[in-house]
N, C-alpha and C. Protein backbone atom coordinates (compact mmCIF):
# COMPACT_ATOMS: atom_id res chain seq x y z
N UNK A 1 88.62 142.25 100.16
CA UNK A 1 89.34 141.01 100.41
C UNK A 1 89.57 140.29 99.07
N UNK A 2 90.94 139.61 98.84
CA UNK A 2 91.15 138.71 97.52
C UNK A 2 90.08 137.67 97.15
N UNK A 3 89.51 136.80 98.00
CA UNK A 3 88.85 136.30 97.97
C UNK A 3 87.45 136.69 97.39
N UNK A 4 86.97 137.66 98.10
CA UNK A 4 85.77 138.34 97.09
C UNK A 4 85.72 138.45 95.88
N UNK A 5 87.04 139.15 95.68
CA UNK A 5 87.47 140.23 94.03
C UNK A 5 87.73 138.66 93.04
N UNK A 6 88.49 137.45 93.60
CA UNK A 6 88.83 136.55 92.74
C UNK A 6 87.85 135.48 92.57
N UNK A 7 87.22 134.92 93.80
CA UNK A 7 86.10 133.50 94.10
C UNK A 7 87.21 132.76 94.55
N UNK A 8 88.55 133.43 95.35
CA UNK A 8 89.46 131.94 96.08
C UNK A 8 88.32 131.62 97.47
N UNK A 9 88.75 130.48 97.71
CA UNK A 9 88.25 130.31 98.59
C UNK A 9 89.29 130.21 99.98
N UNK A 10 88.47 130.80 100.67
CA UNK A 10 89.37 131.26 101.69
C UNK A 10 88.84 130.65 103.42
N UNK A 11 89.71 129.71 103.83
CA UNK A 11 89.61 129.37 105.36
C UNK A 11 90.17 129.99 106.26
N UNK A 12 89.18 130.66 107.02
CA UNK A 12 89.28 131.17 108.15
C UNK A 12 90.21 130.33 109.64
N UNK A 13 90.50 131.48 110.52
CA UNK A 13 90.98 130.78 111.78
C UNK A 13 89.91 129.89 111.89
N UNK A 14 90.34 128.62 112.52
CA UNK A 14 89.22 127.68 113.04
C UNK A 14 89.66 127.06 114.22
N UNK A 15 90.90 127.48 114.98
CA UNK A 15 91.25 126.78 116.14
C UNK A 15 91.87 125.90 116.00
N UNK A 16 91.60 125.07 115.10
CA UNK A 16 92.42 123.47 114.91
C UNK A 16 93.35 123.77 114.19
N UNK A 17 92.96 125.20 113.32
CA UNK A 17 94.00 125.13 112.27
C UNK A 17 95.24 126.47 112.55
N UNK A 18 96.59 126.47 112.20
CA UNK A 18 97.57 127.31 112.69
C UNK A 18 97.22 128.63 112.30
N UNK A 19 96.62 128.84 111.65
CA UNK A 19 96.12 130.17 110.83
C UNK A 19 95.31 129.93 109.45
N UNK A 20 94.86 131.39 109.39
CA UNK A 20 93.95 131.71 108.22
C UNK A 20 94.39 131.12 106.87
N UNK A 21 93.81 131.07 105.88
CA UNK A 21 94.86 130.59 104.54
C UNK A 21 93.60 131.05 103.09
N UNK A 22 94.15 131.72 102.31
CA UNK A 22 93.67 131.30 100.68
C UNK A 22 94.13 130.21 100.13
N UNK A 23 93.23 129.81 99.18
CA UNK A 23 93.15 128.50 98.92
C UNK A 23 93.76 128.85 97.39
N UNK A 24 94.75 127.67 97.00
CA UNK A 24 95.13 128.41 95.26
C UNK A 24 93.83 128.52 94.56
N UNK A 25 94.33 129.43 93.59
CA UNK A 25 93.80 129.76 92.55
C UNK A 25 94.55 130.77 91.67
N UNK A 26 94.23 129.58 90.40
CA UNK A 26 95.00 130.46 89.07
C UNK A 26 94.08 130.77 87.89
N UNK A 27 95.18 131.71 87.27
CA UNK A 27 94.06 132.29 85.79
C UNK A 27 95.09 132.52 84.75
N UNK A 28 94.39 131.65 83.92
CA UNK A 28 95.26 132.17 82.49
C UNK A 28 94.91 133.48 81.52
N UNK A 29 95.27 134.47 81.48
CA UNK A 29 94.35 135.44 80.91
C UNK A 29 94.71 135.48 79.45
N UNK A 30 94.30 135.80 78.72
CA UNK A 30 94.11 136.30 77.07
C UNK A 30 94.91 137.87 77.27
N UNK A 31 95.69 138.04 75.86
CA UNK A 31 96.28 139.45 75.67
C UNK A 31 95.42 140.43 76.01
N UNK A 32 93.93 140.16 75.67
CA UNK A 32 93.21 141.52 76.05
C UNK A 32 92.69 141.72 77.73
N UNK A 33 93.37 140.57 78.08
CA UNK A 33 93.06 140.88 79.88
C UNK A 33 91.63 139.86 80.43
N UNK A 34 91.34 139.05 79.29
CA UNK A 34 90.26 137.92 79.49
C UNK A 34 90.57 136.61 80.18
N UNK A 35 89.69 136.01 80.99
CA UNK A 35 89.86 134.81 81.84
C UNK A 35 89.81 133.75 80.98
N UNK A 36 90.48 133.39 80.32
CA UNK A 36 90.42 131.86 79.62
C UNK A 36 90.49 130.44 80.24
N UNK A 37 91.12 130.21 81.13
CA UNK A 37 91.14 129.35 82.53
C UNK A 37 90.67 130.00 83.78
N UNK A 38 90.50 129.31 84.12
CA UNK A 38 90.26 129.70 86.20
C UNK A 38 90.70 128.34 86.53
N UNK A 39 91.39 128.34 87.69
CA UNK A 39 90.95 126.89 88.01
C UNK A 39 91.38 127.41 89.58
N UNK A 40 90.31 126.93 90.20
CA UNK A 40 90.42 126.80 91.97
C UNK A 40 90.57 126.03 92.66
N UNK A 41 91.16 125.42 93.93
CA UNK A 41 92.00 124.10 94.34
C UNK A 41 91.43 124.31 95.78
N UNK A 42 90.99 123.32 96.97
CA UNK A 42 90.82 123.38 97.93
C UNK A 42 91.82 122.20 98.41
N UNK A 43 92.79 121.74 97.57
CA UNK A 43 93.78 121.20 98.48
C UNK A 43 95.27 121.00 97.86
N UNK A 44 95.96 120.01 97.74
CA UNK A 44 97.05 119.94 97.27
C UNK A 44 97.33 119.55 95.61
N UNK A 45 96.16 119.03 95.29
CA UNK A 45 96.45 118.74 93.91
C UNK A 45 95.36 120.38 92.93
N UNK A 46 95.14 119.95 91.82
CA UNK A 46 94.82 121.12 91.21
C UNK A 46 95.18 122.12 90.99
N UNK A 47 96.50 122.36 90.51
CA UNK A 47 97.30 123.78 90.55
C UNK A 47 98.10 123.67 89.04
N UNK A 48 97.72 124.98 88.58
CA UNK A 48 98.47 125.03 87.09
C UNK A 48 99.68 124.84 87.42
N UNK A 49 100.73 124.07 86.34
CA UNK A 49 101.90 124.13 86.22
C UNK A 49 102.64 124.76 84.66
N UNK A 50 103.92 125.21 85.02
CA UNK A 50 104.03 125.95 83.36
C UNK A 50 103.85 124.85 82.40
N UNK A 51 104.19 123.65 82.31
CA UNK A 51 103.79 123.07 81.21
C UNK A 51 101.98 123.13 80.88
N UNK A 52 101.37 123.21 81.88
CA UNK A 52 100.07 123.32 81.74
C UNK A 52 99.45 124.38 81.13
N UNK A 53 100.30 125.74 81.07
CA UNK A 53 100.03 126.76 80.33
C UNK A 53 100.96 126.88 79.08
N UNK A 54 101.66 126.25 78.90
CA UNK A 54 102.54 126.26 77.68
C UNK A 54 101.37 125.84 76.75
N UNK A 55 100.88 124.55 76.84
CA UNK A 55 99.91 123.83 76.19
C UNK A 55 98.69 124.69 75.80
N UNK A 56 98.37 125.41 76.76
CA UNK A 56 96.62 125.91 76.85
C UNK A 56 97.42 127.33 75.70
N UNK A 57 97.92 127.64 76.02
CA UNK A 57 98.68 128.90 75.08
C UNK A 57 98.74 128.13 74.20
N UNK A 58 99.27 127.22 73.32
CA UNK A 58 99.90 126.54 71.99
C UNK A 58 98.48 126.24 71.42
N UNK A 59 97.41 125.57 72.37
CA UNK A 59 96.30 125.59 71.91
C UNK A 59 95.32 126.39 71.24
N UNK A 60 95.33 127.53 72.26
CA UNK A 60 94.51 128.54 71.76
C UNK A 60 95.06 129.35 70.66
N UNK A 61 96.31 129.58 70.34
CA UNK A 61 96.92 130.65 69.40
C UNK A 61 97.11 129.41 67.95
N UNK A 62 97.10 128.06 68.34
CA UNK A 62 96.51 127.25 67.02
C UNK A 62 94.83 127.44 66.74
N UNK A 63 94.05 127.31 67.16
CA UNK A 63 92.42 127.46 67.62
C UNK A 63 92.41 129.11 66.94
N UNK A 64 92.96 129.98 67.18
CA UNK A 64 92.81 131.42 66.79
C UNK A 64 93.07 131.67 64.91
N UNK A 65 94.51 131.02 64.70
CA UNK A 65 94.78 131.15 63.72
C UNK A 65 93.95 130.25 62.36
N UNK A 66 93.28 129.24 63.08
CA UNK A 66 92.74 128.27 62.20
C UNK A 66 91.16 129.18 61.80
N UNK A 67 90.89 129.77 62.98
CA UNK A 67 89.12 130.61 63.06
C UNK A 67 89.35 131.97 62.07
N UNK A 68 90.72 132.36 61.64
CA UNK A 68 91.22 133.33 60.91
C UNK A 68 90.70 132.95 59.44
């Protein structure tokens, strides 16, 4: 299940609710396939947006070149 393999969190049927659902979750990864962000959301706010990764990218590849 996604949920296992990632840590989304995931709500089940519960009767009240219309159906099952994963909960967002995003990841920014590094060229070599590394988790540099996670971020997990159990409702409507908390969700990367591209400006939000434009930044975290501009950051880190300044942060990289300066540790050079």
């Amino acid at each position: 299940m996604i949920s296992e393999k990632t840590g989304a969190m995931y709500q089940p049927d519960k009767g009240d609710k219309p159906r099952p659902f994963l909960h967002s979750t995003n990841f920014l990864l590094s060229p070599e396939g590394k988790v540099n962000i996670s971020l997990y959301s159990s409702g409507p706010l908390g969700k990367l947006v591209w400006q939000d990764i434009i930044q975290a990218v501009q950051f880190r590849k300044k942060k990289m070149a300066s540790e050079k």
